[in-house]
N, C-alpha and C. Protein backbone atom coordinates (compact mmCIF):
# COMPACT_ATOMS: atom_id res chain seq x y z
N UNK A 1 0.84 -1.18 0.00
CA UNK A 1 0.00 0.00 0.00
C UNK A 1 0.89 1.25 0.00
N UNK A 2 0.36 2.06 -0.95
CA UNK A 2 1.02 3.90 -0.33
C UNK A 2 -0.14 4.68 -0.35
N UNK A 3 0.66 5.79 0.20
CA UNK A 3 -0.64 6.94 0.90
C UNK A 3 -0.83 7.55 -0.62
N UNK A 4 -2.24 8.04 -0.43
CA UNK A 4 -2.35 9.26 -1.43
C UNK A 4 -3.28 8.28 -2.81
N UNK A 5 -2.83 7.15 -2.57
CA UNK A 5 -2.78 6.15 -3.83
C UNK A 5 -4.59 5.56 -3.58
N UNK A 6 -5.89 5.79 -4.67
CA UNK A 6 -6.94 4.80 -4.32
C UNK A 6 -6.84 3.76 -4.66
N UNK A 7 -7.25 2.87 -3.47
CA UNK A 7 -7.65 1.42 -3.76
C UNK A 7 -8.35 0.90 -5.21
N UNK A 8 -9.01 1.52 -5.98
CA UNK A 8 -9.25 1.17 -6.98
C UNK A 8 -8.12 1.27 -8.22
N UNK A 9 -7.64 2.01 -8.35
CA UNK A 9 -5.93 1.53 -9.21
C UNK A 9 -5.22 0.50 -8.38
N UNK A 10 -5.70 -0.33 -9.46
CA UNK A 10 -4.35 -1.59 -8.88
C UNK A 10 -3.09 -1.23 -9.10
N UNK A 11 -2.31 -2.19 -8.88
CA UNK A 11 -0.84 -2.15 -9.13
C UNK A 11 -0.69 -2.39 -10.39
N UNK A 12 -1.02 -3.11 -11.57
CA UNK A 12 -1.43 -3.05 -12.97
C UNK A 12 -1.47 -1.76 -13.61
N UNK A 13 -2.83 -1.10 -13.32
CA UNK A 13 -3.68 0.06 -13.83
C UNK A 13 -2.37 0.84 -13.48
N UNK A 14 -1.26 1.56 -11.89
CA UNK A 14 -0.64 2.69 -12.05
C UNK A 14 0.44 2.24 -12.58
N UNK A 15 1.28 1.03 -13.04
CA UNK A 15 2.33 1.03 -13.43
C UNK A 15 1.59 1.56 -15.34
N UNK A 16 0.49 0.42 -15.70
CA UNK A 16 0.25 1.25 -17.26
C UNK A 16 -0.01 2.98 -17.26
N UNK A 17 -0.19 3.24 -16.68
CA UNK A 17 -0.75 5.01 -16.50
C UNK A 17 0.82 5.44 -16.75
N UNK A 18 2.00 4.86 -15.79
CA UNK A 18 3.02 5.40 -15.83
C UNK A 18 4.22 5.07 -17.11
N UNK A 19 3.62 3.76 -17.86
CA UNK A 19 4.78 3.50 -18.72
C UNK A 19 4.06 4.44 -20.39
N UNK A 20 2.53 5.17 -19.67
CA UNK A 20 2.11 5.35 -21.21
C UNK A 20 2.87 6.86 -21.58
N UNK A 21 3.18 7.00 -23.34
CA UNK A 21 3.77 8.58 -23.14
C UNK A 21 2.50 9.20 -23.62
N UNK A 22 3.43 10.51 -23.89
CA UNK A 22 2.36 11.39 -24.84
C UNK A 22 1.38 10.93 -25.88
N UNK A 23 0.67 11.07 -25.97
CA UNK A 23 -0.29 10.48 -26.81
C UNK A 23 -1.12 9.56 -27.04
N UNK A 24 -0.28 8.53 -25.73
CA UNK A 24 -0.53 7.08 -25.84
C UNK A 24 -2.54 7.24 -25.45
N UNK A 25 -2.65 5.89 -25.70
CA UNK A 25 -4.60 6.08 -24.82
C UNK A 25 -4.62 5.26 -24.11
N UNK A 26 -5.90 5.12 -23.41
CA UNK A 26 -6.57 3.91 -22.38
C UNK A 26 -7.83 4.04 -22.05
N UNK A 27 -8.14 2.76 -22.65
CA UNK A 27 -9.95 2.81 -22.68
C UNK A 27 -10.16 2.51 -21.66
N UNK A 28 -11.20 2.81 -20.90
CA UNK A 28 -12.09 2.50 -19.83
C UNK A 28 -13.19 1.70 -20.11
N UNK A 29 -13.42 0.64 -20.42
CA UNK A 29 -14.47 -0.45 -21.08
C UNK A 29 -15.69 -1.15 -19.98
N UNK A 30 -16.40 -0.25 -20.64
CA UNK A 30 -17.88 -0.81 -19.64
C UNK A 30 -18.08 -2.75 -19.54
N UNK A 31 -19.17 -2.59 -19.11
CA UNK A 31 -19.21 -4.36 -19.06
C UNK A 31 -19.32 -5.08 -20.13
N UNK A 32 -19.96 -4.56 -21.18
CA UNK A 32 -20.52 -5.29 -22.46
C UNK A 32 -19.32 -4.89 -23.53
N UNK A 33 -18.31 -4.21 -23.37
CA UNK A 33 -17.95 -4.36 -24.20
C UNK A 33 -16.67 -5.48 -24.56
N UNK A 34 -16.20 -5.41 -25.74
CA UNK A 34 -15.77 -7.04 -26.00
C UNK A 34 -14.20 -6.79 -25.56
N UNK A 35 -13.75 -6.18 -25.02
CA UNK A 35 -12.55 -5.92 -24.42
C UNK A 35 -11.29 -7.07 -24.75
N UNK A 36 -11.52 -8.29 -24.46
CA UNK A 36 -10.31 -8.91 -24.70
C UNK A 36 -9.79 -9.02 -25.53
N UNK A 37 -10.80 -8.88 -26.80
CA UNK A 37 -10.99 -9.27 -28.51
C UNK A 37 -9.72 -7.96 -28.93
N UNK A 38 -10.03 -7.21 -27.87
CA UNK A 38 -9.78 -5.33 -29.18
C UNK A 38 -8.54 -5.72 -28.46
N UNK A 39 -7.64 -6.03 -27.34
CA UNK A 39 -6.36 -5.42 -26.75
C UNK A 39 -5.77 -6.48 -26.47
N UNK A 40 -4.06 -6.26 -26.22
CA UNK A 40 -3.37 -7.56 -25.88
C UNK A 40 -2.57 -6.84 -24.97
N UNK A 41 -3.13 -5.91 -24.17
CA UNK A 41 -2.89 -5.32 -23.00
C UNK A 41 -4.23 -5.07 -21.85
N UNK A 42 -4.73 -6.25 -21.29
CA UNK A 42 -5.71 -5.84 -20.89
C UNK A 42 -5.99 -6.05 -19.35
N UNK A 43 -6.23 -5.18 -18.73
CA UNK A 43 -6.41 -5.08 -17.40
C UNK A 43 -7.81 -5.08 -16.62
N UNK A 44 -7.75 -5.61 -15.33
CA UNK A 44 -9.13 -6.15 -15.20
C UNK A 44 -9.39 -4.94 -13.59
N UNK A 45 -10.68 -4.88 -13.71
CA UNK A 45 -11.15 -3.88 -12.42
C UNK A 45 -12.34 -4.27 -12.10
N UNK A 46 -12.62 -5.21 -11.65
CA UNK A 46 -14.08 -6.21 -11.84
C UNK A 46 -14.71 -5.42 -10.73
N UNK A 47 -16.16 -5.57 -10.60
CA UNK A 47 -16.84 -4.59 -9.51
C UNK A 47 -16.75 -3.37 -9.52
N UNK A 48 -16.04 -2.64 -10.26
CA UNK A 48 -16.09 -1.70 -9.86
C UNK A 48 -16.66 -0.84 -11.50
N UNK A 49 -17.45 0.48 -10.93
CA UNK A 49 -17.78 1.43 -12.11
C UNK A 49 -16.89 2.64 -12.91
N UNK A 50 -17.35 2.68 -14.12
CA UNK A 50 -16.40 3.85 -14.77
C UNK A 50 -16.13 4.98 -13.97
N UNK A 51 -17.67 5.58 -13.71
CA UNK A 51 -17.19 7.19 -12.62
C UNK A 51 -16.11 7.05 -11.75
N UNK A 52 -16.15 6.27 -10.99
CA UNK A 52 -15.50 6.23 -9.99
C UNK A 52 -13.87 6.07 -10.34
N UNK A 53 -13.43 4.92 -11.06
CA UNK A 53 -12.27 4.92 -12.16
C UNK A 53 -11.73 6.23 -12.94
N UNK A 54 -12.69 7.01 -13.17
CA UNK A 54 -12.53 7.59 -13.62
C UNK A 54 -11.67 9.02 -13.00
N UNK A 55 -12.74 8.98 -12.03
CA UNK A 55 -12.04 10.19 -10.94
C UNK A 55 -10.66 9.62 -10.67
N UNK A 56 -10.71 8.88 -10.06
CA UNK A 56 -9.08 8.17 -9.60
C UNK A 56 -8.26 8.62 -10.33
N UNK A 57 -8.64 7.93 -11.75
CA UNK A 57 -7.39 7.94 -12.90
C UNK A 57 -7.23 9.55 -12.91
N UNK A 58 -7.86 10.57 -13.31
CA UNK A 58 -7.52 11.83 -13.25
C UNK A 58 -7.01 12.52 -12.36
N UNK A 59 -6.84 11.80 -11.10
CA UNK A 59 -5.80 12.45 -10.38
C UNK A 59 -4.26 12.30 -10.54
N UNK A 60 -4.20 11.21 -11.41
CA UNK A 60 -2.84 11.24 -11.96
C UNK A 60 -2.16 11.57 -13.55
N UNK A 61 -3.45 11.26 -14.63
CA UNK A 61 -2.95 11.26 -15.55
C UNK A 61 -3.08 12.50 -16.13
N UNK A 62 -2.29 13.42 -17.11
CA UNK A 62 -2.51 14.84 -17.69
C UNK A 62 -3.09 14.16 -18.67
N UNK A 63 -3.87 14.81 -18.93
CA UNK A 63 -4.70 15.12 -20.52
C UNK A 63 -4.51 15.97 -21.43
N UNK A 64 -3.99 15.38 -22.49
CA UNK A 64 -3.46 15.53 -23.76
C UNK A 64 -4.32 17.25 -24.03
N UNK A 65 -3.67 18.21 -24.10
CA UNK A 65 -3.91 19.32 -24.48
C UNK A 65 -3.73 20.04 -25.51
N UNK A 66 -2.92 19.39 -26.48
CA UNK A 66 -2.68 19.28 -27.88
C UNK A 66 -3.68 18.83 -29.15
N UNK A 67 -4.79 17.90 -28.55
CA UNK A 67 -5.35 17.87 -29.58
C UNK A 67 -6.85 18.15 -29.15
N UNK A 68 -7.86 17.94 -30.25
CA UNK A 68 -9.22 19.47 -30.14
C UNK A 68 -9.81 18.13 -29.15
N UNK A 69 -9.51 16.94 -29.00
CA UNK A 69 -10.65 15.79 -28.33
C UNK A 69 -9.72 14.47 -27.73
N UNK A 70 -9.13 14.88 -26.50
CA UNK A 70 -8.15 14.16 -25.90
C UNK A 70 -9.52 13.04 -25.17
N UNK A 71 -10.69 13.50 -25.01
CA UNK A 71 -11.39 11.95 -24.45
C UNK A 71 -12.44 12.00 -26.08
N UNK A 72 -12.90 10.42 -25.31
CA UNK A 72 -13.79 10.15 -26.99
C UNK A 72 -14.36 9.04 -25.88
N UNK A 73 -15.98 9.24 -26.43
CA UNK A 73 -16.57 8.28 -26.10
C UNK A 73 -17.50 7.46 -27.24
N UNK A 74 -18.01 6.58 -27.47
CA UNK A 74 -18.77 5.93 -28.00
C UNK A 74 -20.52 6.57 -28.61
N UNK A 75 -20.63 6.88 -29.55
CA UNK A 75 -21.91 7.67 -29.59
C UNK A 75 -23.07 6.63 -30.06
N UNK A 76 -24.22 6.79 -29.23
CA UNK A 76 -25.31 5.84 -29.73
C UNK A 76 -25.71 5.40 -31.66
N UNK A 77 -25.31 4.11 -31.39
CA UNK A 77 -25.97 3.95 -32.80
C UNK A 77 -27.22 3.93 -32.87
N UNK A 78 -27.33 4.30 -34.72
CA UNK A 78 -28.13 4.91 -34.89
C UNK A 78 -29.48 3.82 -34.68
N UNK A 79 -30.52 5.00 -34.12
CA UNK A 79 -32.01 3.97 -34.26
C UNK A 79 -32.04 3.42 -33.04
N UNK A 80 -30.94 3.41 -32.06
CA UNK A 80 -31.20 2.80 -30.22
C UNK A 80 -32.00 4.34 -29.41
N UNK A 81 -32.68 3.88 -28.71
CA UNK A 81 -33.29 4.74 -28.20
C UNK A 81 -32.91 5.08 -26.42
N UNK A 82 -31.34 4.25 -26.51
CA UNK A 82 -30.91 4.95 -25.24
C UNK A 82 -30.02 6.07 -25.48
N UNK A 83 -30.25 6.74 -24.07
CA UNK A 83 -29.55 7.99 -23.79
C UNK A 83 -28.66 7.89 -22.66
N UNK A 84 -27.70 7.80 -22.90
CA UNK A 84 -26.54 7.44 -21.66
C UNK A 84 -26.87 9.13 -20.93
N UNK A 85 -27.22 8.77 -19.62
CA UNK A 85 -27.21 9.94 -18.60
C UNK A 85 -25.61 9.69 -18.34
N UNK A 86 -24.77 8.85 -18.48
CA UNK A 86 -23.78 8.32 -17.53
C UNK A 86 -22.50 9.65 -18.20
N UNK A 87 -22.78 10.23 -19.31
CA UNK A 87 -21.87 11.41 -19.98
C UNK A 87 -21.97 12.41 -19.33
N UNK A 88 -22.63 12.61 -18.81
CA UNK A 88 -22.63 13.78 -18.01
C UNK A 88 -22.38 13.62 -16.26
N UNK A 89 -22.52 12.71 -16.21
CA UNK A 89 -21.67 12.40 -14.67
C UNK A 89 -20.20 12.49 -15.61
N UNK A 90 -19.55 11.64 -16.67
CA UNK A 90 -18.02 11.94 -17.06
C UNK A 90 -17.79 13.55 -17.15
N UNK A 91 -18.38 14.28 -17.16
CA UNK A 91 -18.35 15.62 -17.73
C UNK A 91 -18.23 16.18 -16.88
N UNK A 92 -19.07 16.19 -15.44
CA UNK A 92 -18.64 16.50 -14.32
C UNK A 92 -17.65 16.07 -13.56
N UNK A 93 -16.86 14.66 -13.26
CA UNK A 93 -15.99 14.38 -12.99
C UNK A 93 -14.47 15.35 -13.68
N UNK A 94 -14.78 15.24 -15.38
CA UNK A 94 -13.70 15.63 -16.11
C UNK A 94 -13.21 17.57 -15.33
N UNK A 95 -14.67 18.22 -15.52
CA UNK A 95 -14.48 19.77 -15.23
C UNK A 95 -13.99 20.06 -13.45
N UNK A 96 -14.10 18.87 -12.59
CA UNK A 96 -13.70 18.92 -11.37
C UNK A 96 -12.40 18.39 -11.15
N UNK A 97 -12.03 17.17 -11.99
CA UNK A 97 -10.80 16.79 -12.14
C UNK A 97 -9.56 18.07 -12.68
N UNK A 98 -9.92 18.26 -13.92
CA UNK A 98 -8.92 19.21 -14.40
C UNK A 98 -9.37 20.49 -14.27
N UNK A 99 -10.39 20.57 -13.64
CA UNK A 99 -10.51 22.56 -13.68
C UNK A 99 -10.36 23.08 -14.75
N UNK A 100 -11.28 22.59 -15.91
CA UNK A 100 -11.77 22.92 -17.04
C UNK A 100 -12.48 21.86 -17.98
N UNK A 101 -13.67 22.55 -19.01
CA UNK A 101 -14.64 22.20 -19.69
C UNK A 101 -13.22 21.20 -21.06
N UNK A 102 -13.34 19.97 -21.07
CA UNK A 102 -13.07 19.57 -22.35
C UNK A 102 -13.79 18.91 -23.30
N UNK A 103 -14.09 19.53 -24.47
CA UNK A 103 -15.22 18.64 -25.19
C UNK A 103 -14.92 17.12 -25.83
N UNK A 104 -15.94 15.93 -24.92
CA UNK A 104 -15.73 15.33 -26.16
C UNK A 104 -15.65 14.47 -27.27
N UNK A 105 -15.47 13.79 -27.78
CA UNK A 105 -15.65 13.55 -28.97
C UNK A 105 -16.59 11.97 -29.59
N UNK A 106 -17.56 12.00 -30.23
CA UNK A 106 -18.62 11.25 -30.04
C UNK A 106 -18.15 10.41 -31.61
N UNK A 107 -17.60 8.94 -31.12
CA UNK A 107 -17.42 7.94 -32.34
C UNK A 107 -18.11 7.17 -32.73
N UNK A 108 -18.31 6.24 -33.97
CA UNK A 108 -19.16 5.19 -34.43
C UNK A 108 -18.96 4.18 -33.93
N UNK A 109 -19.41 3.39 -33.33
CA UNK A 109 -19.65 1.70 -32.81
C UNK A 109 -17.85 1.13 -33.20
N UNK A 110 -17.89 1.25 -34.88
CA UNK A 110 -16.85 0.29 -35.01
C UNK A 110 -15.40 0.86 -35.19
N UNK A 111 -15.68 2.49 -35.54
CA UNK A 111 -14.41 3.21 -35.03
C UNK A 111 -13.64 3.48 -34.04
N UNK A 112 -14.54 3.46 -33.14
CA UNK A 112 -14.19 3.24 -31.10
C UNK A 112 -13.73 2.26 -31.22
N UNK A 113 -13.96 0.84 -32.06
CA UNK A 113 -13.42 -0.55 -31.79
C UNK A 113 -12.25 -0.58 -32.32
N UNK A 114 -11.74 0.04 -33.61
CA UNK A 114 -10.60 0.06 -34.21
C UNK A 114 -9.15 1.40 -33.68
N UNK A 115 -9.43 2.05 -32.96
CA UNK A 115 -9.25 3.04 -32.32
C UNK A 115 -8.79 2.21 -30.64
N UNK A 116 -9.53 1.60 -30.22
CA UNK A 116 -9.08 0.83 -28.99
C UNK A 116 -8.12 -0.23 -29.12
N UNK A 117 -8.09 -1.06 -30.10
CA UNK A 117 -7.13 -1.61 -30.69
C UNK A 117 -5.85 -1.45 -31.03
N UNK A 118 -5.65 0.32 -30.96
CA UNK A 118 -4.33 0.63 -30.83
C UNK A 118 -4.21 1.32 -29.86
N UNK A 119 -5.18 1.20 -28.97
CA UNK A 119 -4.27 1.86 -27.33
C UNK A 119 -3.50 1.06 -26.81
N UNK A 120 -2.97 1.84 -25.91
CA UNK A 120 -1.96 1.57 -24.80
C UNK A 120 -2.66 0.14 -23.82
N UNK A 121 -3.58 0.59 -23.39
CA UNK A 121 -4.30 -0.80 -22.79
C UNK A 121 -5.42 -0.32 -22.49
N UNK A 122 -6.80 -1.31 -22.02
CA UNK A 122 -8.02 -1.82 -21.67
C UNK A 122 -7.94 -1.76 -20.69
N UNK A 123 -9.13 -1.09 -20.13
CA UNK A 123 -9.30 -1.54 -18.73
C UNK A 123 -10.82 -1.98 -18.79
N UNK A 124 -10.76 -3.47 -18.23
CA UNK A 124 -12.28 -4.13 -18.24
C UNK A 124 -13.12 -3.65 -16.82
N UNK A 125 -14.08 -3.05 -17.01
CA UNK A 125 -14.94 -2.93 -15.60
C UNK A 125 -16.19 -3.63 -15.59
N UNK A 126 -16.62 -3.09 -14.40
CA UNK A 126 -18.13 -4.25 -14.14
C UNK A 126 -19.14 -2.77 -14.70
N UNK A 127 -18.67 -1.82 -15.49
CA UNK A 127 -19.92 -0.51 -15.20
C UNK A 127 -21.02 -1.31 -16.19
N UNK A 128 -22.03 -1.54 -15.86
CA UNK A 128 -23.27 -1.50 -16.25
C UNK A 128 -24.29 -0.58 -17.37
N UNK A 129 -23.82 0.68 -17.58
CA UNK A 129 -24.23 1.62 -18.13
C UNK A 129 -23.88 1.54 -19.49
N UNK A 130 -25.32 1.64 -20.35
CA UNK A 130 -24.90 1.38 -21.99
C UNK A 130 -24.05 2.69 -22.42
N UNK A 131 -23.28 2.52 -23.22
CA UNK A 131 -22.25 3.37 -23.82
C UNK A 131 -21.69 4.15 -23.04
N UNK A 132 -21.01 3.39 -22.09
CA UNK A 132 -19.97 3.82 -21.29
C UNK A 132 -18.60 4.14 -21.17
N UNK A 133 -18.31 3.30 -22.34
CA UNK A 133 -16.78 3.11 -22.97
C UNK A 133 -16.37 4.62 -23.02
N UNK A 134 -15.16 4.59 -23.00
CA UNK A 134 -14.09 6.33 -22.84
C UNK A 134 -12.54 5.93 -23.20
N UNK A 135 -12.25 7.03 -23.89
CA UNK A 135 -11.07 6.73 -23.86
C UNK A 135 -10.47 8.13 -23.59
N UNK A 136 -9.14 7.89 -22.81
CA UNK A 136 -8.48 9.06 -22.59
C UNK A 136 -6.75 9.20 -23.12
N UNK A 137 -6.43 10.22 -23.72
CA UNK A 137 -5.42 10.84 -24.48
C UNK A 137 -4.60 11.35 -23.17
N UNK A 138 -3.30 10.25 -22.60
CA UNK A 138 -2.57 11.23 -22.50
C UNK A 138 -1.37 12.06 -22.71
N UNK A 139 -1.52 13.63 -22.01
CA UNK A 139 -0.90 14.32 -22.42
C UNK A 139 0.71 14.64 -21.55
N UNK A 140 0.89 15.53 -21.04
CA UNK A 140 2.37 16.44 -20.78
C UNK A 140 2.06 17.02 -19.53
N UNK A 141 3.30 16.84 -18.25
CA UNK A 141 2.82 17.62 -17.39
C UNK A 141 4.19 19.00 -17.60
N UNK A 142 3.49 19.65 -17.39
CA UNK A 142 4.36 21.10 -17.59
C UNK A 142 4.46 21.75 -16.41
C-alpha cells in the first residue's frame, strides 16, 4: 500500500498510467464491451464502475492538451433509443478533475473498436451503463 494512492488503481492500472507517453490512450471499457478481442494489454477492475475509475485515474494522468478531443466516447448507434445519462456524470468528474470544460468527442460503434485496438491498454470494468466506454489521451505535465 502507499498513501495518497486509491484502492481502486491496482498495481497493474498505475504502473500502465506510468509506462504510457504522450499520446498514448486507455480505454475504460464498460461491461458489455468485448474488451479482450480489441487489446493484448488488458487489465481487469471487476466490480467496480467507470465514474468512480474515472475520478481516480484523473488524479494522476494529464490530458493531452494538444489535440481538439483528448477523451472520446462511443456515440449511440443509430435507431437505439438509449440515452446514456452516464456522460454527463463523465463531464462533471472531467471539469472537477482538471478545472476545465473539455469537449468530447462522439465515435461510431466500429471506429471506437478500431481506435481501442491501438491503445496503450483496456481496462475491463463491471460498469453497467450502456455506452460507457471512454477513452483518454494522455498528455504532458508542464
Amino acid at each position: 500500500m502507499l498513501k495518497g494512492i486509491p484502492n481502486i488503481i491496482s498495481p497493474d492500472l498505475m504502473k500502465a498510467l506510468m509506462e504510457m507517453g504522450h499520446g498514448d490512450e486507455i480505454v475504460l471499457a464498460d461491461g458489455n464491451f468485448p474488451a479482450t478481442s480489441h487489446t493484448s494489454k488488458l487489465l481487469r477492475c471487476d466490480g467496480h464502475a467507470i465514474p468512480e475509475l474515472l475520478e481516480a485515474i484523473l488524479k494522476f494522468l494529464p490530458i493531452d492538451t494538444y489535440v481538439d478531443h483528448p477523451l472520446a466516447l462511443m456515440a449511440v448507434v443509430s435507431g437505439d433509443p438509449v440515452q446514456p445519462t452516464i456522460w454527463e456524470e463523465y463531464k462533471e468528474i472531467v471539469q472537477k478533475e482538471l478545472e476545465t470544460v473539455i469537449p468530447f468527442e462522439f465515435m461510431d460503434r466500429f471506429e471506437f473498436y478500431e481506435r481501442t485496438k491501438k491503445a496503450f491498454a483496456v481496462v475491463a470494468t463491471s460498469e453497467k451503463a450502456q455506452y460507457a466506454n471512454i477513452i483518454l489521451k494522455k498528455g504532458v505535465i508542464k
